[in-house]
Protein backbone atom coordinates (compact mmCIF):
# COMPACT_ATOMS: atom_id res chain seq x y z
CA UNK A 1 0.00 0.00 0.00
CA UNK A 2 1.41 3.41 -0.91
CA UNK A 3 2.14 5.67 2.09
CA UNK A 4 0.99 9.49 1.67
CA UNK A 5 3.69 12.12 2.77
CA UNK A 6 2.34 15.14 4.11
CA UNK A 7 4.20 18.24 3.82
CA UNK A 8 4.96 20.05 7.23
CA UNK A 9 2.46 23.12 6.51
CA UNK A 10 0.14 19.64 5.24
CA UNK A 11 0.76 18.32 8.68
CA UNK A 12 -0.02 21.44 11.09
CA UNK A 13 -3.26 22.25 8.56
CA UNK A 14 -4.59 18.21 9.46
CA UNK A 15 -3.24 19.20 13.37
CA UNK A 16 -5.91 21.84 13.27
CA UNK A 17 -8.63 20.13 11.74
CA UNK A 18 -7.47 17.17 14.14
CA UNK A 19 -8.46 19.64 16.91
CA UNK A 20 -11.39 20.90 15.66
CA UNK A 21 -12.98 17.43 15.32
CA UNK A 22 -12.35 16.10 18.43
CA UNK A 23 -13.69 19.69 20.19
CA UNK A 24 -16.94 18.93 18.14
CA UNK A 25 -17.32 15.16 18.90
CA UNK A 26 -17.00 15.96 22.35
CA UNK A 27 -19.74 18.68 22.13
CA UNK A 28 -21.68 15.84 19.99
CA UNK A 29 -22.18 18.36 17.36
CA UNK A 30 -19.84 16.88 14.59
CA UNK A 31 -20.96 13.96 11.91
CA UNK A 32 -18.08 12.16 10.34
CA UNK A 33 -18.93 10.94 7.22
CA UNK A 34 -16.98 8.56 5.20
CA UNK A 35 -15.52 9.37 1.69
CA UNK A 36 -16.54 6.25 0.50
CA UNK A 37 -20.18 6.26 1.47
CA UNK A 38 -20.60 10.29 1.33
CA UNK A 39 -24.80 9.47 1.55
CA UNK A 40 -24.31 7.69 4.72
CA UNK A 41 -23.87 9.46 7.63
CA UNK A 42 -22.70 7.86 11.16
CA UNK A 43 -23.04 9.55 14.35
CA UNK A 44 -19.42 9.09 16.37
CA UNK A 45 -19.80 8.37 19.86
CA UNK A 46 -17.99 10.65 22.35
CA UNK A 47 -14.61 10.29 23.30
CA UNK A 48 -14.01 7.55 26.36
CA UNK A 49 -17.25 5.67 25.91
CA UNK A 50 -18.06 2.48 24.07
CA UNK A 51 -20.82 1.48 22.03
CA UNK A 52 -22.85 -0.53 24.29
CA UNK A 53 -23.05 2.79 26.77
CA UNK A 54 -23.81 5.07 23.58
CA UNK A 55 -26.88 2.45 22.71
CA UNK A 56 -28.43 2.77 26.31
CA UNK A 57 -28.37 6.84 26.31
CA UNK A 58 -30.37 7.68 23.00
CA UNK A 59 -29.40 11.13 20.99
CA UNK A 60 -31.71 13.93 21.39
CA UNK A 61 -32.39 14.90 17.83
CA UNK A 62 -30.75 17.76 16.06
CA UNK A 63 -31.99 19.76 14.05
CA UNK A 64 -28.78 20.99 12.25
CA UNK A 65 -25.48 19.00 12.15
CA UNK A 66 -22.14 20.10 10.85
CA UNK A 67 -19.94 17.93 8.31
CA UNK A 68 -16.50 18.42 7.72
CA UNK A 69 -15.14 15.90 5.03
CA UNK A 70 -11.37 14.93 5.41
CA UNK A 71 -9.23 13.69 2.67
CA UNK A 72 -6.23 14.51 3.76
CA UNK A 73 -4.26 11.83 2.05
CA UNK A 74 -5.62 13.87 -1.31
CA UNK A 75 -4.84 17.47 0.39
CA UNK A 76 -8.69 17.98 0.21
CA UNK A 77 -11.12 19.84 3.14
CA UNK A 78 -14.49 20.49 2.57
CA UNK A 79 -16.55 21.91 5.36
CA UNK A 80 -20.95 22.33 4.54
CA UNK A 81 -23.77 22.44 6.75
CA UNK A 82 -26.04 19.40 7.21
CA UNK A 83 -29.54 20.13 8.09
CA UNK A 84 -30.76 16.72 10.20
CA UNK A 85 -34.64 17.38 9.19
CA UNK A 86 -36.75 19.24 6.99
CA UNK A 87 -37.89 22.12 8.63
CA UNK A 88 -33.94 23.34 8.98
CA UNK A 89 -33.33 22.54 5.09
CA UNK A 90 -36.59 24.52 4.29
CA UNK A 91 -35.62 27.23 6.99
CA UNK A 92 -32.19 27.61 5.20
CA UNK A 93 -33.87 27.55 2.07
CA UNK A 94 -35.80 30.64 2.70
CA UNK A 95 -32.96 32.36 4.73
CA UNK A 96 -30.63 32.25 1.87
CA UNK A 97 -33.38 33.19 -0.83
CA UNK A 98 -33.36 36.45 1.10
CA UNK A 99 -29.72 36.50 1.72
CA UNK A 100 -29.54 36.74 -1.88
CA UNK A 101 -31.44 39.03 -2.78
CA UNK A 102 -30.52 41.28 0.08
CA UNK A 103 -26.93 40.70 -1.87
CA UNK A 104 -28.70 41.76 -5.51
CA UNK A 105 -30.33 45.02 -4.39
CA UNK A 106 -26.89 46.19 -3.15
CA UNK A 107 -24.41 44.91 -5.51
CA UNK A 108 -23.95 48.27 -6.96
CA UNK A 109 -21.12 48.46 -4.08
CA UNK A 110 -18.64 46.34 -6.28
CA UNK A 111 -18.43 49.04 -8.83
CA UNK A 112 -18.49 51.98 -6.86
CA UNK A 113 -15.25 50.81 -5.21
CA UNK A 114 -14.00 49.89 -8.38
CA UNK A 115 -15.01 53.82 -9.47
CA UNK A 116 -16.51 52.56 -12.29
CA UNK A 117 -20.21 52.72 -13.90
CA UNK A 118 -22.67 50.83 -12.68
CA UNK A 119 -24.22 50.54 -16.13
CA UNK A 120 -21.54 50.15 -18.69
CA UNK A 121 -20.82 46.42 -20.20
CA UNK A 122 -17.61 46.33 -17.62
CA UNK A 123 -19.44 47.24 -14.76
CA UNK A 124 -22.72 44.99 -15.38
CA UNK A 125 -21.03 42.13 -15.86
CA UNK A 126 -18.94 42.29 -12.76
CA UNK A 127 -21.72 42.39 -10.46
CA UNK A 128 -23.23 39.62 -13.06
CA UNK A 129 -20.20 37.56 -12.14
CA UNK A 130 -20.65 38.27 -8.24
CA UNK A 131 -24.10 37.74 -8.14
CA UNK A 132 -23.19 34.16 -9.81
CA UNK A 133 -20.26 33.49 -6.94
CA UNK A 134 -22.65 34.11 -3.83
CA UNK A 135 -25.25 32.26 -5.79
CA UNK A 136 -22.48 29.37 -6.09
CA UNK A 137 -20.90 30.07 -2.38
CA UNK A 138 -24.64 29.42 -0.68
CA UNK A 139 -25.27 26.46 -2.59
CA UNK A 140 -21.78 25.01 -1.52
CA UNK A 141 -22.75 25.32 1.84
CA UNK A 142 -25.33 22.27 1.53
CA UNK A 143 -24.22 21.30 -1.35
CA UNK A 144 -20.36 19.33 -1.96
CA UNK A 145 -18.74 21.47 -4.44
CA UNK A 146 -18.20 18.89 -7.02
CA UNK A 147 -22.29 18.91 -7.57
CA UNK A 148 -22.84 22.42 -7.19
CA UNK A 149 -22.95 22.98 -11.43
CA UNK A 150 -25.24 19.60 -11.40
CA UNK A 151 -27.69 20.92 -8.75
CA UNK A 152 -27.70 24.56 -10.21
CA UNK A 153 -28.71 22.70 -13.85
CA UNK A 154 -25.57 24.75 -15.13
CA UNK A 155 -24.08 21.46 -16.40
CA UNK A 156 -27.04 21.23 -18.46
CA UNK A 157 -26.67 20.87 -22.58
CA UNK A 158 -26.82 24.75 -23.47
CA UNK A 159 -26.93 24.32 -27.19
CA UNK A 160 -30.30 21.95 -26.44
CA UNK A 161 -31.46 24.52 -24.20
CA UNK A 162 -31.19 27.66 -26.50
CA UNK A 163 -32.57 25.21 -29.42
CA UNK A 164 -35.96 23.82 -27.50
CA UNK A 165 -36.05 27.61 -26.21
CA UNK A 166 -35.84 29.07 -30.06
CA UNK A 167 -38.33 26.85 -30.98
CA UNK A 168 -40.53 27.85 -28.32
CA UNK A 169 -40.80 31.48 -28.99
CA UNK A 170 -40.57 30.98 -32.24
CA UNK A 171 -44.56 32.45 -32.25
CA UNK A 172 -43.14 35.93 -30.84
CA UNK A 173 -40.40 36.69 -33.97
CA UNK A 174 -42.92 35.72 -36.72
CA UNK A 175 -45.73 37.67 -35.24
CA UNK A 176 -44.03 41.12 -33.56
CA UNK A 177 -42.69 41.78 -37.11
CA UNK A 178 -46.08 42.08 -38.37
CA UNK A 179 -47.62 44.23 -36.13
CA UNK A 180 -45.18 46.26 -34.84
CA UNK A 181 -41.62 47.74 -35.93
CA UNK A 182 -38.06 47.25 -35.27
CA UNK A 183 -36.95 49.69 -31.73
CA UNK A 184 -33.74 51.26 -34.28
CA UNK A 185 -32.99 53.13 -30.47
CA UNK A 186 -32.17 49.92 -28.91
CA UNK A 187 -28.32 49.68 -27.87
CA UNK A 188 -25.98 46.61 -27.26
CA UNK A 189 -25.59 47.46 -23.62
CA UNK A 190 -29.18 47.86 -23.37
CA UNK A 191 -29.91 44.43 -25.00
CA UNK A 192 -27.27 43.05 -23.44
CA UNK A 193 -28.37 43.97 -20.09
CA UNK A 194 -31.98 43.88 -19.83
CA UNK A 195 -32.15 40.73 -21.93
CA UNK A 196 -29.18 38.79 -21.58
CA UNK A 197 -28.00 39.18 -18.29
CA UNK A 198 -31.28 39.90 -16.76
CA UNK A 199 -32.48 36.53 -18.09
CA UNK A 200 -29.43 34.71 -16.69
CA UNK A 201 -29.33 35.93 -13.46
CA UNK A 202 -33.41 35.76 -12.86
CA UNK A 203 -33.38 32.32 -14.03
CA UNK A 204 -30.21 31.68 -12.01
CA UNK A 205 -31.15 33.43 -8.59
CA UNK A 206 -35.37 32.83 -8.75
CA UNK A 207 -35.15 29.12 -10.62
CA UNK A 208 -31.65 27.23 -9.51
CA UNK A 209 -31.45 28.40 -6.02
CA UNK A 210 -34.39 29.78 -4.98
CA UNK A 211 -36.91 27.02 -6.45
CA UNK A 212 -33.86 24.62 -6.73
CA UNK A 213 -33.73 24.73 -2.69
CA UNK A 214 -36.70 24.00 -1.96
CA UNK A 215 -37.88 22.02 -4.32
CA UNK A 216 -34.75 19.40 -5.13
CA UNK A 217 -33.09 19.77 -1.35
CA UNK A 218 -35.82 20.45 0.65
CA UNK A 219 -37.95 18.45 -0.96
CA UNK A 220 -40.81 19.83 -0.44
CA UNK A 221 -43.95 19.84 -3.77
CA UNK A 222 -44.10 21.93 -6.66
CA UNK A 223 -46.86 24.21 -5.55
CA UNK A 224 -44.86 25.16 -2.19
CA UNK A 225 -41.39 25.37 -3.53
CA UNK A 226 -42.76 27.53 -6.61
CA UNK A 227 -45.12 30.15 -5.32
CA UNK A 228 -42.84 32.36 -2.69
CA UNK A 229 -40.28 32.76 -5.50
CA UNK A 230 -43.08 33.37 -7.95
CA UNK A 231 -44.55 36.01 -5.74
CA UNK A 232 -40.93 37.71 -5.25
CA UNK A 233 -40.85 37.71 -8.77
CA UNK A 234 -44.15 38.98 -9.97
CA UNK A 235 -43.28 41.57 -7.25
CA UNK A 236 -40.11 43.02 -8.63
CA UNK A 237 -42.06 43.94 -11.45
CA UNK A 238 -45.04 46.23 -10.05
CA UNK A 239 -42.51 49.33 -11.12
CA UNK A 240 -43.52 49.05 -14.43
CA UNK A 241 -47.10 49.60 -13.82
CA UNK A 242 -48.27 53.25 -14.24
CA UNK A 243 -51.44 52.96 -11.67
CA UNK A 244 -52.88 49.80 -9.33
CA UNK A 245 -54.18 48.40 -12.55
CA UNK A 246 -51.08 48.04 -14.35
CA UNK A 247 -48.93 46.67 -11.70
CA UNK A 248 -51.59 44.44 -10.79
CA UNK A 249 -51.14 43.23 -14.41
CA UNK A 250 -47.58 43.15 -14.55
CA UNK A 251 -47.40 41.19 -11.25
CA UNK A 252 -49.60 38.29 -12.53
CA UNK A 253 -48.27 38.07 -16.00
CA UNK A 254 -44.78 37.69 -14.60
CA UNK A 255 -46.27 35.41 -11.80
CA UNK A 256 -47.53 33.29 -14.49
CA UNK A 257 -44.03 33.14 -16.41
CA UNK A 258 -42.60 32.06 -13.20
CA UNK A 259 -45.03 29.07 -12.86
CA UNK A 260 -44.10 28.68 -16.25
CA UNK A 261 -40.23 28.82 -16.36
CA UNK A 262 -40.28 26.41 -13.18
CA UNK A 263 -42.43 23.83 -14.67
CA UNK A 264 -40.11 23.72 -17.40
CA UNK A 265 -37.16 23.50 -15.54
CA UNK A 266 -38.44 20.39 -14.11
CA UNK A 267 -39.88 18.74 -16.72
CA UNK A 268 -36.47 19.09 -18.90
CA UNK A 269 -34.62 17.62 -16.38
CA UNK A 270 -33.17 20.64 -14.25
CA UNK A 271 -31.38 21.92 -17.34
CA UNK A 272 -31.36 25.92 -16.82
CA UNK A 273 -30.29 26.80 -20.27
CA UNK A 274 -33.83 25.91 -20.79
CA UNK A 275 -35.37 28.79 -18.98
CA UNK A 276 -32.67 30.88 -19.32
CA UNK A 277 -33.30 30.44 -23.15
CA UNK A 278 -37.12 31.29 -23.04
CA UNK A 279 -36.33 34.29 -20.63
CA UNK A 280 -33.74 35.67 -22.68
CA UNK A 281 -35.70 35.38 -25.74
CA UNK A 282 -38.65 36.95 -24.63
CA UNK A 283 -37.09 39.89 -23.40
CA UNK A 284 -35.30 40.06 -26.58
CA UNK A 285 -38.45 40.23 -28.59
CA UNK A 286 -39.70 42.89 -25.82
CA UNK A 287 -36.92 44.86 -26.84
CA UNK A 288 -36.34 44.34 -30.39
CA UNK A 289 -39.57 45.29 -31.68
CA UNK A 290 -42.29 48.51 -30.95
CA UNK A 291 -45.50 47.12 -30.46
CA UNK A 292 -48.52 47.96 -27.95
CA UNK A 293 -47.81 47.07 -24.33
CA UNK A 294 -44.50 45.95 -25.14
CA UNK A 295 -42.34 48.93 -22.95
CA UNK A 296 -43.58 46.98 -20.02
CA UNK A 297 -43.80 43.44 -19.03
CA UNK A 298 -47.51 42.93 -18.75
CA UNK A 299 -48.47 43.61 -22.81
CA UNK A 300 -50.81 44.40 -25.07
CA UNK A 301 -53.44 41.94 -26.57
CA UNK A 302 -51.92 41.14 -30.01
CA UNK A 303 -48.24 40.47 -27.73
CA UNK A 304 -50.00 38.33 -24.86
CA UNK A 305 -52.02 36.26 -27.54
CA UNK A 306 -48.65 35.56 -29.08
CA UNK A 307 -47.00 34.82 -25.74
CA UNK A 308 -49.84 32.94 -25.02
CA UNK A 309 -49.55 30.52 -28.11
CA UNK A 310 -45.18 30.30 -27.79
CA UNK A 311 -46.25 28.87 -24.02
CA UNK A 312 -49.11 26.40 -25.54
CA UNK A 313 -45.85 25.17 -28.19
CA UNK A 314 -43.73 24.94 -25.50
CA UNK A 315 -46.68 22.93 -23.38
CA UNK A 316 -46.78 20.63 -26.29
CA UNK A 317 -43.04 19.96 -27.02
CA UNK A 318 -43.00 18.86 -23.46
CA UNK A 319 -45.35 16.68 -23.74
CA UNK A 320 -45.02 14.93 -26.46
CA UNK A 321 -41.21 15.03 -25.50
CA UNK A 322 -42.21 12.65 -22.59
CA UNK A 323 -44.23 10.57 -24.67
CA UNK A 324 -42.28 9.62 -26.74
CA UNK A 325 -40.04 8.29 -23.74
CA UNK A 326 -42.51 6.25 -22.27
CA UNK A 327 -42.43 9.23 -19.21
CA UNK A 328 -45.42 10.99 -17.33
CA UNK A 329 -45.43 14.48 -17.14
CA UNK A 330 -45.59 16.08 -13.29
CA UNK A 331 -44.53 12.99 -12.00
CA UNK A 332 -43.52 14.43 -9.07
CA UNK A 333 -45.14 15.58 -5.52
CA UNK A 334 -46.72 18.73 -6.36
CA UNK A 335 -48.93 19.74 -3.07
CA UNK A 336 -46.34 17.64 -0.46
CA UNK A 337 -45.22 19.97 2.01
């Protein structure tokens, strides 16, 4: 068997850790879990008793557990937080949906120390890129690192997601040309902003982490992990309305596209480029053409009645997607709590 030799700093970093563990096995806070069976967690015993004694004095149950992973011989340390039951994974779930958005309404910090603005292609995509790391950093924390991307659906097939996504709007490009006219005052940055990064980092922040929490770690139904960041959603648009009426309309139309963009996040396997896709494409075609309605997100008649037909297509590509592999569609808890 091939012996591992640890460097000295190698040595004093596993001294540390050494110390650490033992502190927390004594408090009877700490989980060891082994690297071969990282599903499987066993509770060590505190130090100087045996395991007959630890059987006869039952654990009180925790509700939150700490892991720390050692693989020293591979100069690896993880550290994440273990919720032991539901309530804690849903209570995390909803502390760091606000965490992050708490994060989003003041990331305009980054470039003001950088003395840079805020709304040029530089400056929007740095605080693109650190919206992405906290939204990475708070998954890590329940999630191991190596299946952060997986969990997040950012390992998903892009090119298949942009292609179902084309095909789904398709209804919105062959109609808005029609009726309306091309905006010739649109701007790269403004495209590029309000359409490409504001679809990534919706779908991203609402979709993979918000809905992603609660839905895949939580584990709680459709209907519960979908609505609160549906109704944070509809609610960041009620700017755009002009009076009650408006807002009320812009709320449920983007409500609706949240219900929407979940569902198909789900049914396509947790692959965000799908979502991301529609989301950036719609806004596109928001953008790209004049038409009634379409300076806001709520719409005019001929616009939702196109919308409304590129989400029936997209209905039925699902479906008959699943069909066609033998596969139900919402077979999953959906009112589970």
């Amino acid at each position: 068997m091939k012996k591992h030799h640890l460097r000295p700093h190698t040595r004093q970093a596993a001294g540390i850790c050494e110390s650490i563990r033992i502190s927390a096995l004594q408090l009877g806070l700490l989980s060891v879990q082994s690297s071969h069976s990282p599903d499987k967690l066993r509770h060590a015993p505190p130090l100087g008793t045996n395991d007959a004694h630890v059987k006869k004095q039952p654990r009180k149950p925790q509700s939150w557990r700490i892991i720390f992973y050692f693989c020293l011989q591979n100069n690896q340390f993880e550290f994440m937080i273990q919720p032991a039951s539901k309530t804690a994974r849903i209570a995390y779930s909803l502390i760091t949906g606000v965490m992050i958005i708490l994060f989003w309404r003041n990331i305009g910090f980054a470039t003001t120390l950088l003395d840079m603005p805020g709304s040029s292609i530089l400056g929007l995509s740095i605080k693109a890129l650190l919206l992405t790391l906290a939204v990475l950093i708070l998954t890590t924390v329940v999630v191991k690192p190596k299946e952060v991307f997986s969990f997040l659906g950012l390992s998903g097939n892009m090119l298949k997601g942009f292609g179902i996504a084309l095909l789904c709007v398709l209804p919105l490009y062959l109609v808005f040309p029609f009726f309306g006219s091309l905006n010739t005052e649109l701007t790269f940055t403004v495209f590029y902003d309000r359409c490409i990064l504001t679809g990534f980092k919706e779908e991203l922040v609402f979709r993979a982490l918000m809905f992603g929490l609660l839905f895949r770690y939580a584990k709680t139904g459709f209907f519960w992990a979908v609505i609160l960041p549906a109704l944070y959603f509809g609610s960041v648009h009620l700017y755009q309305g002009h009076d009650a009426l408006s807002s009320l309309a812009a709320f449920g139309v983007t409500f609706i596209g949240a219900l929407y963009f979940s569902w198909m996040y789900v049914e396509w396997n947790f692959n965000i480029w799908i979502p991301v896709g529609l989301h950036i494409l719609m806004n596109g075609a928001w953008h790209i053409f004049i038409m009634e309605g379409t300076e806001v997100a709520a719409g005019g008649l001929i616009s939702n009645m196109a919308r409304i037909v590129s989400m029936a297509l997209a209905i039925a590509v699902t479906v008959c997607y699943h069909k066609r592999r033998g596969e139900k569609v919402l077979d999953y808890p959906i009112w589970k709590f």
